[in-house]
Protein backbone atom coordinates (compact mmCIF):
# COMPACT_ATOMS: atom_id res chain seq x y z
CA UNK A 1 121.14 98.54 142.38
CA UNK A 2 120.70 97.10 139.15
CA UNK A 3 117.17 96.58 137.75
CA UNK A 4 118.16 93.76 135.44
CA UNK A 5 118.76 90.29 137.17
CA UNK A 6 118.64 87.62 134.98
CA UNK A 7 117.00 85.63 136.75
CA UNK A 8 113.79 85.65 134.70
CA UNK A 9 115.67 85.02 131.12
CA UNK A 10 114.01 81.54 131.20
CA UNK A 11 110.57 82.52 131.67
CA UNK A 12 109.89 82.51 135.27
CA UNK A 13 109.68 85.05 138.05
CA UNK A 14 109.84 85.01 142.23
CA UNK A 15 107.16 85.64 144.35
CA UNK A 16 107.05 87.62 147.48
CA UNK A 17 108.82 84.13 149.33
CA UNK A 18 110.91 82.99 146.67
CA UNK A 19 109.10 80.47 144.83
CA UNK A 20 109.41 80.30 141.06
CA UNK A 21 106.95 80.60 138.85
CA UNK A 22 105.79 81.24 135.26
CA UNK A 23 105.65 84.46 133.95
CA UNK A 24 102.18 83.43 132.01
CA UNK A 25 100.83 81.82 135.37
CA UNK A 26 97.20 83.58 136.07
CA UNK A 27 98.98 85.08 139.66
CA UNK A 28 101.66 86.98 137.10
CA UNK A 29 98.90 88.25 134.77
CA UNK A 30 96.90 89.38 137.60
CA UNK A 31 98.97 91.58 139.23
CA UNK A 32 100.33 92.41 135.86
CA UNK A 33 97.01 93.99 135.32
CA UNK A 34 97.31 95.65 138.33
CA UNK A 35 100.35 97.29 137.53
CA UNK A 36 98.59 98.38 134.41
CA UNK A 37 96.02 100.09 135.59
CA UNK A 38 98.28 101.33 138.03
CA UNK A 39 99.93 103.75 135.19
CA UNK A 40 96.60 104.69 133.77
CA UNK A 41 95.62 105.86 136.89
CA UNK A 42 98.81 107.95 136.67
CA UNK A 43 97.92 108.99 133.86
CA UNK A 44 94.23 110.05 134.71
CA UNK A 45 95.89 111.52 137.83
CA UNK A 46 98.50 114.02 135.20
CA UNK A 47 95.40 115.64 133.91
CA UNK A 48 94.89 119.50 134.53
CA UNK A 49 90.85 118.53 135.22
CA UNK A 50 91.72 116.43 138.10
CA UNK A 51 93.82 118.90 139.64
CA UNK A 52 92.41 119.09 142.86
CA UNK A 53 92.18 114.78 143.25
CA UNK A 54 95.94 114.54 142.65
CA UNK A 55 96.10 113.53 146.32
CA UNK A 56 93.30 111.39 146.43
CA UNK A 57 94.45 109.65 142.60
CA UNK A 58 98.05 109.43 144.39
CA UNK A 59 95.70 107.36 147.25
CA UNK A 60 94.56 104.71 145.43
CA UNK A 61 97.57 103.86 143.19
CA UNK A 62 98.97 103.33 147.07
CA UNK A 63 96.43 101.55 147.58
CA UNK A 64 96.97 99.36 144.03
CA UNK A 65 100.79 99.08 144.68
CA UNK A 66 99.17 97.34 148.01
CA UNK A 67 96.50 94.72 145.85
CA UNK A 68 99.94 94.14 143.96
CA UNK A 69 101.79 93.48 146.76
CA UNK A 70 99.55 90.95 147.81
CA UNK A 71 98.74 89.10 144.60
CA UNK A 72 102.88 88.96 144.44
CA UNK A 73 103.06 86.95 147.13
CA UNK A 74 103.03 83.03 148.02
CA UNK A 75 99.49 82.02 149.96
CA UNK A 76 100.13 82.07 153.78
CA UNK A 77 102.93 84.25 153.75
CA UNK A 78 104.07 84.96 157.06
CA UNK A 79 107.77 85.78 156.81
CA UNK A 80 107.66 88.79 154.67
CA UNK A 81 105.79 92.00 155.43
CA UNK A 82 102.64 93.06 153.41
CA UNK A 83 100.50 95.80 153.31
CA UNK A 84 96.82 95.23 153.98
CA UNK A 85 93.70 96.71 153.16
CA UNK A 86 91.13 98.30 155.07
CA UNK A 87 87.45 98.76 154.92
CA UNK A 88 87.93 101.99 155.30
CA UNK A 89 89.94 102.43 151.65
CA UNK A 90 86.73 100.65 150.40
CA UNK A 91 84.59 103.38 152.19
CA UNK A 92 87.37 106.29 151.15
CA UNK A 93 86.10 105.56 147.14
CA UNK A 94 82.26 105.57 147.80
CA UNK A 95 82.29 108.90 149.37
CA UNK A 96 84.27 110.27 146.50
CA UNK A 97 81.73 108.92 144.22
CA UNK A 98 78.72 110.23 146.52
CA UNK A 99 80.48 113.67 146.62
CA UNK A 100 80.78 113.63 142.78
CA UNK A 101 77.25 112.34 142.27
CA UNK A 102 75.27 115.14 144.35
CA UNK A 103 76.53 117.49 141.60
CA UNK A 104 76.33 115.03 138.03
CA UNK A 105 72.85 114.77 135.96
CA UNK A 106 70.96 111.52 136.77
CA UNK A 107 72.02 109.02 134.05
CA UNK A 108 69.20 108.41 131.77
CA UNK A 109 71.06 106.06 129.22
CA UNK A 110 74.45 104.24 128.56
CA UNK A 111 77.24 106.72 128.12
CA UNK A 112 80.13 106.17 125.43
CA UNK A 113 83.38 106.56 126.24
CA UNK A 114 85.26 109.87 124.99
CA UNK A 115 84.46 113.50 123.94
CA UNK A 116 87.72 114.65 125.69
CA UNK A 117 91.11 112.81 126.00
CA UNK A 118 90.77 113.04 130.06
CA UNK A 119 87.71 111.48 129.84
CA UNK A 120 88.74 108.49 127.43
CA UNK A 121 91.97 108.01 129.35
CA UNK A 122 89.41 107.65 132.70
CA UNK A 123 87.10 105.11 131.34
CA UNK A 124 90.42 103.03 129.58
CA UNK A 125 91.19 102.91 133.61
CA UNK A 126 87.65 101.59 134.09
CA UNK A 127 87.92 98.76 131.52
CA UNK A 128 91.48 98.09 132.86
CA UNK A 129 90.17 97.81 136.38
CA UNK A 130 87.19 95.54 135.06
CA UNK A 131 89.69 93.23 133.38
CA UNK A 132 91.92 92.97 136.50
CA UNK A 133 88.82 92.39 138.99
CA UNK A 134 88.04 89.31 136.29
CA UNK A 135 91.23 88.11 136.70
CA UNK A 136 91.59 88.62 140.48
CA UNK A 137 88.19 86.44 140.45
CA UNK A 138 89.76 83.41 138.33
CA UNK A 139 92.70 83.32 140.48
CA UNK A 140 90.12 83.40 143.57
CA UNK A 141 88.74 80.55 141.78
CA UNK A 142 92.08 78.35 142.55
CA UNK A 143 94.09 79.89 145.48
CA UNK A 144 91.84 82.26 147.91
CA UNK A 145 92.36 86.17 147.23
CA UNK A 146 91.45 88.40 149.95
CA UNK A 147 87.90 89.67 149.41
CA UNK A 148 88.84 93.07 150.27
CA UNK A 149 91.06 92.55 146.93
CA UNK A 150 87.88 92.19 144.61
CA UNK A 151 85.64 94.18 146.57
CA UNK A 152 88.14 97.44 146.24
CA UNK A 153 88.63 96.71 142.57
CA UNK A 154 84.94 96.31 141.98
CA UNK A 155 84.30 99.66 144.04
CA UNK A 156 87.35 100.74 141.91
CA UNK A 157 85.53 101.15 138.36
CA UNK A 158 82.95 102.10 139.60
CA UNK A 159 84.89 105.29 141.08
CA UNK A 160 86.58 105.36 137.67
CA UNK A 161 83.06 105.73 135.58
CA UNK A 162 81.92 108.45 138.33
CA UNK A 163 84.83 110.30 137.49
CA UNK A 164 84.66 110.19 134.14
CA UNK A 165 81.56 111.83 133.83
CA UNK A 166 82.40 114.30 136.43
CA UNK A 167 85.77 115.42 134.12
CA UNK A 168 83.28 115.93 131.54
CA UNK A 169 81.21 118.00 133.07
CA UNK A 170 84.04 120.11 134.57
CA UNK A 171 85.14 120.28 131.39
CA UNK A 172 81.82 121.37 129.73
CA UNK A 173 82.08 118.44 127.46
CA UNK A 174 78.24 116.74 126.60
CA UNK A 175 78.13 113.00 127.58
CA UNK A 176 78.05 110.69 124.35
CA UNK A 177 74.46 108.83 124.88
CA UNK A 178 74.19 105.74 123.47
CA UNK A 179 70.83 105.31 121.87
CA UNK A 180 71.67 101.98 119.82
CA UNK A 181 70.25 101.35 116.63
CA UNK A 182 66.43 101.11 115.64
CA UNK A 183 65.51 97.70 113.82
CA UNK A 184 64.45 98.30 110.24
């Protein structure tokens, strides 16, 4: 099979259905950003620190190729198959986060991003995530997304941050406070 059609030379690219569209409609940019966070949860994923959540990591880019699949896909489409989601993938990433959180240090302040290039590359995922739940939101805003869509993203970065600061503290790396500067 060839991975080069053509097709979209002129600017425009099929949905899940057939129809035609702009490669710079909001649909195309949304699930862009899906696919984007997609490969920085790969990368997160390649880590030696997350190790033992390769299988769970592995879970929710399923469960991303899924979101994509959907935002792909014309509004009402019936004739093609599509992958759903379930409350239950929503559920999978808040007990992941209240597993991680029994053993993490209550946060007293705003953490910065970084001290270790794991735990950059997890909260680059997070701000990916953020920016495709935005988007997901402003295409809600003109054709209906399915609200397990936003509500898994939203859960999503919030996972992301959790992990984060777990990978630092596996890795014995101090948290970068943010204490903001003091007027003069």
């Amino acid at each position: 099979m060839k991975i080069y059609t053509k097709t979209g030379d002129k600017g425009t690219t099929s949905l899940v259905g057939g129809t035609r569209i702009s490669k710079a409609d909001l649909r195309i940019d949304t699930y862009g950003t899906v696919d984007e966070l997609n490969s920085y949860i790969g990368l997160v994923r390649d880590q030696p620190v997350n190790e033992v959540r390769r299988d769970f990591l592995k879970y929710i880019q399923d469960r991303l190729f899924t979101i994509g699949s959907i935002l792909a896909s014309e509004p009402d489409n019936k004739k093609h198959f599509i992958p759903d989601l379930h409350e239950e993938d929503i559920v999978a990433l808040e007990l992941a986060m209240d597993e991680m959180n029994t053993v993490l240090e209550p946060m007293r302040s705003f953490i910065l991003p970084g001290g270790h290039p794991s735990v950059s590359f997890g909260h680059v995922a997070r701000t990916v995530c953020r920016r495709a739940e935005r988007l997901v939101i402003a295409l809600n805003e003109s054709e209906p997304v399915e609200a397990e869509v936003i509500r898994y993203l939203n859960r999503l970065s919030d996972y992301l941050f959790v992990l984060s600061r777990k990978m630092a503290q596996e890795l014995g790396i101090e948290e970068i406070k943010w204490a903001g500067r003091k007027s003069s």
